[in-house]
PDB file of N, CA and C in Angstrom:
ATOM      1  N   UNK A   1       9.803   1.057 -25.290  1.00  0.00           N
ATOM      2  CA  UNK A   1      10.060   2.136 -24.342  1.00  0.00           C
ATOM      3  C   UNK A   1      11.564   2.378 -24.259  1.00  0.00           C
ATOM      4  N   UNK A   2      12.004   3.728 -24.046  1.00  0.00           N
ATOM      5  CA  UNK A   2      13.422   3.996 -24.059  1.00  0.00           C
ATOM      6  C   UNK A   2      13.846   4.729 -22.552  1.00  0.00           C
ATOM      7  N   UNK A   3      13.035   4.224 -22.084  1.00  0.00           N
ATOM      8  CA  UNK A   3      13.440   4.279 -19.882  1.00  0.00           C
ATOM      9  C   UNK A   3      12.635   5.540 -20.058  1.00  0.00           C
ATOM     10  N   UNK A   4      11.534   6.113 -20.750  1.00  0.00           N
ATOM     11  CA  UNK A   4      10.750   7.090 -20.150  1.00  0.00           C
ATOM     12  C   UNK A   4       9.888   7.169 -19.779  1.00  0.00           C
ATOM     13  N   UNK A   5      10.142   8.215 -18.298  1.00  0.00           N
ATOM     14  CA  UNK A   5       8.384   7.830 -16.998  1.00  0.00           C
ATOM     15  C   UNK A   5       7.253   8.083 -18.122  1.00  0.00           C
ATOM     16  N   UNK A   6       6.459   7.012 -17.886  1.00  0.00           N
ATOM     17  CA  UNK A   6       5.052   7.118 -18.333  1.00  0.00           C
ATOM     18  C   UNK A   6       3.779   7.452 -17.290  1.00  0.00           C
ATOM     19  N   UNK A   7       4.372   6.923 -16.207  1.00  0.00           N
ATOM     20  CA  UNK A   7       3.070   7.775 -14.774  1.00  0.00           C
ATOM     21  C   UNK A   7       4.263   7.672 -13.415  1.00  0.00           C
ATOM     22  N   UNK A   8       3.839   8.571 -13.216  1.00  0.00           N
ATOM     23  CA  UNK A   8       4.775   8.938 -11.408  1.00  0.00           C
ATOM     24  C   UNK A   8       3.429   8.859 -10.523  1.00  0.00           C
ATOM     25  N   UNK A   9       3.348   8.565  -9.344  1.00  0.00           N
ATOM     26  CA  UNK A   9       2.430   8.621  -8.368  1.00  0.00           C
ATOM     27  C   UNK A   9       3.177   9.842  -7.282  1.00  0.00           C
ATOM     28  N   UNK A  10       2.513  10.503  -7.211  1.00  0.00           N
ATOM     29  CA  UNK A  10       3.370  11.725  -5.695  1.00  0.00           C
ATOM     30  C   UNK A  10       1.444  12.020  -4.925  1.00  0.00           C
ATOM     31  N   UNK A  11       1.303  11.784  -3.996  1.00  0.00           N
ATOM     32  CA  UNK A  11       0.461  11.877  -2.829  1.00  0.00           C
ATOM     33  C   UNK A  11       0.797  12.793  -1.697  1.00  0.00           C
ATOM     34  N   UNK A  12      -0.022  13.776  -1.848  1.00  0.00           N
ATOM     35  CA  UNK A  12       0.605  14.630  -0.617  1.00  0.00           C
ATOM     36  C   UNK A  12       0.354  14.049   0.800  1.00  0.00           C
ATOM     37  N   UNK A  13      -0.420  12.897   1.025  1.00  0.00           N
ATOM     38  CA  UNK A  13      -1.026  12.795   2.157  1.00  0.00           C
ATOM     39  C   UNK A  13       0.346  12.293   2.679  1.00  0.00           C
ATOM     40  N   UNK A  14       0.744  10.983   1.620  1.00  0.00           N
ATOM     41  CA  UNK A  14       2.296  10.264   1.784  1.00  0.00           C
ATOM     42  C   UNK A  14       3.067  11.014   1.821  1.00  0.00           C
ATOM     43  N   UNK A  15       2.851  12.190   0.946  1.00  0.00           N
ATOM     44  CA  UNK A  15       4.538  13.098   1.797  1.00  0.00           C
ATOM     45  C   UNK A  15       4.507  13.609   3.194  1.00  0.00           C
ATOM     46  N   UNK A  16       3.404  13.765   3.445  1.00  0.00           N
ATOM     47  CA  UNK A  16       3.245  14.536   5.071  1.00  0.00           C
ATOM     48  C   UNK A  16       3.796  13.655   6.416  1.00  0.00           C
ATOM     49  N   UNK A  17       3.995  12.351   5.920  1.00  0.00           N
ATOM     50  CA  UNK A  17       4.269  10.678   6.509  1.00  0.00           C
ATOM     51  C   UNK A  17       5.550  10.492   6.108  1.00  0.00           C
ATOM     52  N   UNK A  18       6.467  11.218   5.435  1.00  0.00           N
ATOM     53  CA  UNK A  18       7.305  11.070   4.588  1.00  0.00           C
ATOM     54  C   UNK A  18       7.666   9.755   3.862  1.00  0.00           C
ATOM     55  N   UNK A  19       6.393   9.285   3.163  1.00  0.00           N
ATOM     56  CA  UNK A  19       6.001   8.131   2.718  1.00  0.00           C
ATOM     57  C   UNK A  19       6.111   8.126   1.299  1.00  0.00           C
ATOM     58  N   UNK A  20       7.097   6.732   0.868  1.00  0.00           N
ATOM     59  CA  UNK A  20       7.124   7.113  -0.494  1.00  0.00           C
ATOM     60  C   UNK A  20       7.069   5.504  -1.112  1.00  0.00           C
ATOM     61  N   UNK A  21       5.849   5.819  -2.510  1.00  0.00           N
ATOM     62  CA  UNK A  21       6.358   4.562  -2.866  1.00  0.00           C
ATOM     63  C   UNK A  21       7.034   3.344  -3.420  1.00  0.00           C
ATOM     64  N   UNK A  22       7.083   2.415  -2.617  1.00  0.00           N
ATOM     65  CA  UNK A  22       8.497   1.249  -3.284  1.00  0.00           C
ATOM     66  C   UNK A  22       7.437   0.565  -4.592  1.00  0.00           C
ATOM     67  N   UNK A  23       7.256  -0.314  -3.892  1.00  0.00           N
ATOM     68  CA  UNK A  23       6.919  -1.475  -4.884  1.00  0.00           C
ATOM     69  C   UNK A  23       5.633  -1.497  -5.787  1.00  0.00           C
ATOM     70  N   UNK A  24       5.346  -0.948  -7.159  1.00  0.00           N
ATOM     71  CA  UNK A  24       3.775  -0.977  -8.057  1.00  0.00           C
ATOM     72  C   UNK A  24       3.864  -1.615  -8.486  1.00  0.00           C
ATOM     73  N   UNK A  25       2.132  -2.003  -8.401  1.00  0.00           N
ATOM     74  CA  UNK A  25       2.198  -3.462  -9.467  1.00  0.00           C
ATOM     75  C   UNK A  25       0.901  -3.037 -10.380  1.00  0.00           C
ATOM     76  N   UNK A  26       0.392  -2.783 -11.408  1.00  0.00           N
ATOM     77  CA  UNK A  26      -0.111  -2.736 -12.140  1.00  0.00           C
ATOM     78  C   UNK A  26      -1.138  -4.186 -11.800  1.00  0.00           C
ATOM     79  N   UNK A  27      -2.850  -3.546 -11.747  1.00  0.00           N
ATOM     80  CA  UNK A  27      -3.634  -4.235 -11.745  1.00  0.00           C
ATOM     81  C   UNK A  27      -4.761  -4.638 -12.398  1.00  0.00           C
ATOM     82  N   UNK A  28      -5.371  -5.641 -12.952  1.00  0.00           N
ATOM     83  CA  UNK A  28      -6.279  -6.275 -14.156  1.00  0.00           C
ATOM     84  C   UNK A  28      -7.404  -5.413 -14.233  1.00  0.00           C
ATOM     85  N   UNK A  29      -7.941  -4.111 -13.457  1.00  0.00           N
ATOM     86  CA  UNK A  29      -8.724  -3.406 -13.177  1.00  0.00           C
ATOM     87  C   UNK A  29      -8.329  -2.357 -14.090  1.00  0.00           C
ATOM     88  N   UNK A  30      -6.516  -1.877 -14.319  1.00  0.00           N
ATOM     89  CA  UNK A  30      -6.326  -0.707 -14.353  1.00  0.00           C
ATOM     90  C   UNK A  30      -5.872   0.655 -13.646  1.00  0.00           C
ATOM     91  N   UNK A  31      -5.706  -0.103 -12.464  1.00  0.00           N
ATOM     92  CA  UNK A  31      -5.341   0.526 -11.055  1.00  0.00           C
ATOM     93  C   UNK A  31      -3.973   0.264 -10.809  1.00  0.00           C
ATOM     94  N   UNK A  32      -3.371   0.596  -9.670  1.00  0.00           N
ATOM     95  CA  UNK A  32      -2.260   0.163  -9.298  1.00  0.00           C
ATOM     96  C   UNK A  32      -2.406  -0.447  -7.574  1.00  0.00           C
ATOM     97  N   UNK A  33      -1.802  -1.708  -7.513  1.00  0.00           N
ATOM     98  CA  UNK A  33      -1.306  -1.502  -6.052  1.00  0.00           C
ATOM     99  C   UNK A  33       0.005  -0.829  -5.571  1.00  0.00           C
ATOM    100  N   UNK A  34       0.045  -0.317  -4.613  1.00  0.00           N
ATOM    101  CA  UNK A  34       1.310   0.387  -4.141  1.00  0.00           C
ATOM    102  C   UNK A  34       1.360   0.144  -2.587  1.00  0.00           C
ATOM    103  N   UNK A  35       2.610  -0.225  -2.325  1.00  0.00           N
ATOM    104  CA  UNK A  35       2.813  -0.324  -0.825  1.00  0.00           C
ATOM    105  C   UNK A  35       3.989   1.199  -0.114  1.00  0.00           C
ATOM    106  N   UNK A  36       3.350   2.298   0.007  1.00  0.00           N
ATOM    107  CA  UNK A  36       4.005   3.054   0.714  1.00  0.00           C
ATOM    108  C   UNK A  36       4.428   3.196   1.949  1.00  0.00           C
ATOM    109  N   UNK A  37       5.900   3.446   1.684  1.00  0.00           N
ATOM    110  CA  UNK A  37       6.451   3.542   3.349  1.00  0.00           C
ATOM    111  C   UNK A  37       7.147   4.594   3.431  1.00  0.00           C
ATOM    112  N   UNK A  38       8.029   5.160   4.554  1.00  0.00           N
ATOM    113  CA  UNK A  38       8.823   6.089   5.043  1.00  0.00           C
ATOM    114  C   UNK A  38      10.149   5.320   4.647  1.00  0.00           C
ATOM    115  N   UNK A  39      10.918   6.193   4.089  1.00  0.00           N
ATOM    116  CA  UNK A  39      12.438   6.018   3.168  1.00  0.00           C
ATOM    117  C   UNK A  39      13.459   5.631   4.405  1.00  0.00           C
ATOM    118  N   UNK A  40      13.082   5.861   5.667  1.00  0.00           N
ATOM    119  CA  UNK A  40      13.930   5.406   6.703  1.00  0.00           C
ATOM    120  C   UNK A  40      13.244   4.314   7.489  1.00  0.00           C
ATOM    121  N   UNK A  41      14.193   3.054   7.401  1.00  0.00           N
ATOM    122  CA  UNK A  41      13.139   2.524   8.121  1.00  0.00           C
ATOM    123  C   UNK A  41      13.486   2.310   9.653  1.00  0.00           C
ATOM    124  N   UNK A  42      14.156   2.942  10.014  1.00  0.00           N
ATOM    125  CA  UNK A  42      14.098   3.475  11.958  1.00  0.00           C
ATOM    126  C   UNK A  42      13.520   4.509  12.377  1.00  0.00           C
ATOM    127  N   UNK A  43      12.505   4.669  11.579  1.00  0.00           N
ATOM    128  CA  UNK A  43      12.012   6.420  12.142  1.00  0.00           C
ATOM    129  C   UNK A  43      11.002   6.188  13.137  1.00  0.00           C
ATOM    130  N   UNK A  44      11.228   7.073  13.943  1.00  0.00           N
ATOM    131  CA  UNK A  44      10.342   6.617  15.081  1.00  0.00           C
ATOM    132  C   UNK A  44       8.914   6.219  14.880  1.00  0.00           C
ATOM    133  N   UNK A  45       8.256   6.704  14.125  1.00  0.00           N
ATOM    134  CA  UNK A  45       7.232   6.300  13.306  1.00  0.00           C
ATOM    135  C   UNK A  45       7.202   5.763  12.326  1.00  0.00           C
ATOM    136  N   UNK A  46       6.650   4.952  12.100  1.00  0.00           N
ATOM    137  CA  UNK A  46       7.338   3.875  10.710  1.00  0.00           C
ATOM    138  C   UNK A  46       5.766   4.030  10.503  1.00  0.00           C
ATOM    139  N   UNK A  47       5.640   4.420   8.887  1.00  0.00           N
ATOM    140  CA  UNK A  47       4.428   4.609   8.543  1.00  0.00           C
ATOM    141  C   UNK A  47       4.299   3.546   6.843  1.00  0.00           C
ATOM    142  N   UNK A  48       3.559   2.570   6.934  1.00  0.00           N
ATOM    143  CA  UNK A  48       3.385   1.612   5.822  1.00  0.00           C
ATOM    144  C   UNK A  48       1.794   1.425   5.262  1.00  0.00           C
ATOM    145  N   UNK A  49       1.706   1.470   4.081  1.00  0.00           N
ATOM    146  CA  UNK A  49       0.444   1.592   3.743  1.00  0.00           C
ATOM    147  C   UNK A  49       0.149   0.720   2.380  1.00  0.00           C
ATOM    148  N   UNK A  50      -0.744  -0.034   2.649  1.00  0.00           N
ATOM    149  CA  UNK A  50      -0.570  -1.204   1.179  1.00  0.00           C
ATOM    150  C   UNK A  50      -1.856  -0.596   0.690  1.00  0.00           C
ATOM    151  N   UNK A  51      -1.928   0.159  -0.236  1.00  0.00           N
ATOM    152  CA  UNK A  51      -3.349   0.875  -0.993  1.00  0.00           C
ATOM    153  C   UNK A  51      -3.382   0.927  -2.715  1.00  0.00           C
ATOM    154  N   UNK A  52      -4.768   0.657  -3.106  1.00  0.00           N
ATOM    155  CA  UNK A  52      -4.769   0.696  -4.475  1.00  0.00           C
ATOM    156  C   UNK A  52      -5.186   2.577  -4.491  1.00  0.00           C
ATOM    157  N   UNK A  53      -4.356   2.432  -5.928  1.00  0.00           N
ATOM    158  CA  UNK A  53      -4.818   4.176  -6.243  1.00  0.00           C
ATOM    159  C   UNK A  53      -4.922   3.828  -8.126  1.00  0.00           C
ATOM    160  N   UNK A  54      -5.579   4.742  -8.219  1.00  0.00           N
ATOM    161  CA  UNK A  54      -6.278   5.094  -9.532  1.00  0.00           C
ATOM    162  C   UNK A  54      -4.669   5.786 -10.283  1.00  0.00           C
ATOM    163  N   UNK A  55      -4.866   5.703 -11.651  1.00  0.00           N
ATOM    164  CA  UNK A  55      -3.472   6.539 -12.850  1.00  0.00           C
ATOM    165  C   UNK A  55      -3.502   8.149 -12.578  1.00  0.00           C
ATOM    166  N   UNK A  56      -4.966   8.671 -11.623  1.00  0.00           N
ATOM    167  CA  UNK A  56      -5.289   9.707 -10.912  1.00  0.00           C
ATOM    168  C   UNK A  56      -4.527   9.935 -10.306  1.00  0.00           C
ATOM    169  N   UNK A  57      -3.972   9.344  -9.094  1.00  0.00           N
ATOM    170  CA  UNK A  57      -3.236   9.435  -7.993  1.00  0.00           C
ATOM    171  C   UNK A  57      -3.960   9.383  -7.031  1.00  0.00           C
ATOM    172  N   UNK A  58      -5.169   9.316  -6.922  1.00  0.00           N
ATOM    173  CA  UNK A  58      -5.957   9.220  -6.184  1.00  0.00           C
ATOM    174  C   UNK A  58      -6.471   7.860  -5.176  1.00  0.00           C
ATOM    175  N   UNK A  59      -6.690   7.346  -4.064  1.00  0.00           N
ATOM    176  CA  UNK A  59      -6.839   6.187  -3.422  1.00  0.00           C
ATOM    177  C   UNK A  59      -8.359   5.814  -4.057  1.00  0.00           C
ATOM    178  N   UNK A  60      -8.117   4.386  -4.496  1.00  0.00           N
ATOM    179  CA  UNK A  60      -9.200   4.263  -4.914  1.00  0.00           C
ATOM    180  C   UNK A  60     -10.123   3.899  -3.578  1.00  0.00           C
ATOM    181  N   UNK A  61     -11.446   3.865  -3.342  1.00  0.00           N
ATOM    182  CA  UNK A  61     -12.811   3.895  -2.679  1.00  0.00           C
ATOM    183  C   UNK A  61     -14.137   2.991  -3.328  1.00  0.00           C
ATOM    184  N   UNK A  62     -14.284   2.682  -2.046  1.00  0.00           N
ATOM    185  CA  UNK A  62     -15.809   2.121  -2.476  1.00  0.00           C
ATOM    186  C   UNK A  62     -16.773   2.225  -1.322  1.00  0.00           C
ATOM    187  N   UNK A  63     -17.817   1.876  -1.379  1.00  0.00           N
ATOM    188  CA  UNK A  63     -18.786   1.931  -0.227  1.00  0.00           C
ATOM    189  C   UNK A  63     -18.038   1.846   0.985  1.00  0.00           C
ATOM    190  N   UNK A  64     -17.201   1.141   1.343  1.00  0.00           N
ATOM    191  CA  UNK A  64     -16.808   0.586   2.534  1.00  0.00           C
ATOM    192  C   UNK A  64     -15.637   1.837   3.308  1.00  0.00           C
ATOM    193  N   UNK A  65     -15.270   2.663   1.890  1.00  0.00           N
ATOM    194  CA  UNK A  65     -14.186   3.888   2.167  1.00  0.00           C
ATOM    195  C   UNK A  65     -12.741   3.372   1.407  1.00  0.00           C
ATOM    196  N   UNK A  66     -11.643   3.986   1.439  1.00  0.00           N
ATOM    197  CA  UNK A  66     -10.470   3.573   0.948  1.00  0.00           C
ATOM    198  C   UNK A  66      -9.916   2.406   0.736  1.00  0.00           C
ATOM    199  N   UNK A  67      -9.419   1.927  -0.469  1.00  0.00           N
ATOM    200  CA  UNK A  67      -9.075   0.726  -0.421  1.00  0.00           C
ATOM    201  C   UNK A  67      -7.489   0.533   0.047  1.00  0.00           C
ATOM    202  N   UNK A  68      -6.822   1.230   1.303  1.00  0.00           N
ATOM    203  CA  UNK A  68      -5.705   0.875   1.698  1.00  0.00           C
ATOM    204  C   UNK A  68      -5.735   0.453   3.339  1.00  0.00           C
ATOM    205  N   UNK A  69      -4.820  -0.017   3.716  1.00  0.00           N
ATOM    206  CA  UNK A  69      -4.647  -0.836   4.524  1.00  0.00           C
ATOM    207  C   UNK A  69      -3.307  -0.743   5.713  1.00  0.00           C
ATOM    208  N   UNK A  70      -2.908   0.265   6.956  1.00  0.00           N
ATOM    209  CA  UNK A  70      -1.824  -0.529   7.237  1.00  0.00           C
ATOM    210  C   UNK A  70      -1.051  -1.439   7.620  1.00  0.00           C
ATOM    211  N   UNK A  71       0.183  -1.326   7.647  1.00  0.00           N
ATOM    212  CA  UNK A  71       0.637  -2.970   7.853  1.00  0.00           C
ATOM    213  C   UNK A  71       0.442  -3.477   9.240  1.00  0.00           C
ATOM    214  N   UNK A  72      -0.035  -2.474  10.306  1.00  0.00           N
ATOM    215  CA  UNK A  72      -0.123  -3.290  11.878  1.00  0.00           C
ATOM    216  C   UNK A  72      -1.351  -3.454  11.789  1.00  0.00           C
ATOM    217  N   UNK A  73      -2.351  -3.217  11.146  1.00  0.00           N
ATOM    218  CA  UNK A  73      -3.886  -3.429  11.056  1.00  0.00           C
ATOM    219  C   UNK A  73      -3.826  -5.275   9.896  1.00  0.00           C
ATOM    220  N   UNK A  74      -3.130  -4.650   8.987  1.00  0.00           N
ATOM    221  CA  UNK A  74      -2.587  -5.827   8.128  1.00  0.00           C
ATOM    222  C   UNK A  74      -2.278  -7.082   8.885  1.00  0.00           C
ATOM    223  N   UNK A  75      -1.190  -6.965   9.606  1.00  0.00           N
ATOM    224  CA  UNK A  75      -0.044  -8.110  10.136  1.00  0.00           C
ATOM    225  C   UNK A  75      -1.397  -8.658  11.770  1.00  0.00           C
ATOM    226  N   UNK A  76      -2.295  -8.382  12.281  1.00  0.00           N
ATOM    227  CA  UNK A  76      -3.056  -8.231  13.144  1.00  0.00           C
ATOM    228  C   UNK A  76      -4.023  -9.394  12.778  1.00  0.00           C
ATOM    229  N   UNK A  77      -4.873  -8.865  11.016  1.00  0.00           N
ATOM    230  CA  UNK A  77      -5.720  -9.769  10.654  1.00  0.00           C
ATOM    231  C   UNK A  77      -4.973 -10.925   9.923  1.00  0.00           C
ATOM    232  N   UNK A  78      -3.938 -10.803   9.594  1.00  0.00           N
ATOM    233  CA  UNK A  78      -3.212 -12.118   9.229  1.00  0.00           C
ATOM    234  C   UNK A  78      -3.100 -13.406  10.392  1.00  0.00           C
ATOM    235  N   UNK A  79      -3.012 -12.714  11.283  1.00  0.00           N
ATOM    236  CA  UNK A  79      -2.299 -13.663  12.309  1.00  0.00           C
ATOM    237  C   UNK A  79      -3.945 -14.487  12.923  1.00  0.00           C
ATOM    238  N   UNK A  80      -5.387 -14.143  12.420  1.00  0.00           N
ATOM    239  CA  UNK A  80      -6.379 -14.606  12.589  1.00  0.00           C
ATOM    240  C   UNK A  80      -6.776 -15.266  11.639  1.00  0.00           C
ATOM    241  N   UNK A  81      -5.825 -15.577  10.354  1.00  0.00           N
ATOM    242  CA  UNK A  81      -6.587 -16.425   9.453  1.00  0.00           C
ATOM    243  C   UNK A  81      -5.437 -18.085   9.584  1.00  0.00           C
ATOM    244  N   UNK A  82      -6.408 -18.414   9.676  1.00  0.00           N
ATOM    245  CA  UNK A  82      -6.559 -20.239   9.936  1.00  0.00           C
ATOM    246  C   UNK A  82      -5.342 -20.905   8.927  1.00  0.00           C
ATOM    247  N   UNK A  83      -4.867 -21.756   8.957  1.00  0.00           N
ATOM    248  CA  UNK A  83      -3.797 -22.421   8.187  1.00  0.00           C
ATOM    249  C   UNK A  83      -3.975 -23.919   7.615  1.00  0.00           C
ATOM    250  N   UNK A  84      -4.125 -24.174   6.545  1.00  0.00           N
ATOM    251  CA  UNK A  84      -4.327 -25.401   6.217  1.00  0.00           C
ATOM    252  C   UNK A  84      -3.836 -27.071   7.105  1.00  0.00           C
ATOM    253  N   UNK A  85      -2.949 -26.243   8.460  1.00  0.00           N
ATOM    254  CA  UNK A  85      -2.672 -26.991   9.350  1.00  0.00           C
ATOM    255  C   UNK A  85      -3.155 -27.283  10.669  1.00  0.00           C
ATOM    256  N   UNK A  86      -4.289 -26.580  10.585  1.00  0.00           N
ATOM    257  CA  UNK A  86      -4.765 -26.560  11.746  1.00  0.00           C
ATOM    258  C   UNK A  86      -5.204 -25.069  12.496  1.00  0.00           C
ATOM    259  N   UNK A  87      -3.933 -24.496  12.687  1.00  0.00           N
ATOM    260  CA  UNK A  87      -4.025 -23.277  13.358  1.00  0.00           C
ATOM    261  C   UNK A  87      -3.395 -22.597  12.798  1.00  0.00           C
ATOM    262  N   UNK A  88      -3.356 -21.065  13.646  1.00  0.00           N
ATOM    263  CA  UNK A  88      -3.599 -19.944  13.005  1.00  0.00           C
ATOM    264  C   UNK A  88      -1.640 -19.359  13.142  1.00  0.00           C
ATOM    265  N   UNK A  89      -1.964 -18.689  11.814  1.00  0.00           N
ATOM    266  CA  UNK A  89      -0.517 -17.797  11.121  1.00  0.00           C
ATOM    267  C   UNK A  89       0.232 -17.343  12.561  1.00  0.00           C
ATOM    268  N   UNK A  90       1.305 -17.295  12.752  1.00  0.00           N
ATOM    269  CA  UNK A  90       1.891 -16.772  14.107  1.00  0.00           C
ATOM    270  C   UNK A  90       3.133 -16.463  13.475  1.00  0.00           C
TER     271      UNK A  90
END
């Protein structure tokens, strides 16, 4: 490769959030994970979204509905899973 884009992700839903994404990771499926956020991070709304999407651009889905997640729904069920020490993530 000679530094040329081979896939861009642009989501209008994420631009409306002014949400853009940082970090892809290419997944054993073929998918991508992507964690989108807002480019400022003091905005009064801080909008973060850890979601797999298809080379589509599209969020991937299954029975259950979208496979993304945000981070206060995220950081919420973390703090309920148990720790090899006893108790729970804090």
């Amino acid at each position: 490769m000679q530094g040329n884009i081979i896939w861009y992700y642009l989501n209008q839903a994420d631009l409306l959030q002014d949400g853009h994404p940082m970090p892809l990771r290419p997944l054993s499926n073929g998918n991508m994970m992507a964690l989108i956020t807002t480019a400022i991070p003091k905005a009064k709304t801080p909008y973060s979204v850890l979601a797999g999407v298809r080379l589509a651009g599209d969020t991937v889905s299954n029975q259950y509905g979208p496979r993304e997640i945000d981070m206060t729904t995220l950081n919420t069920l973390l703090l309920k899973v148990p720790t090899h020490y006893g108790g729970r993530c804090r």
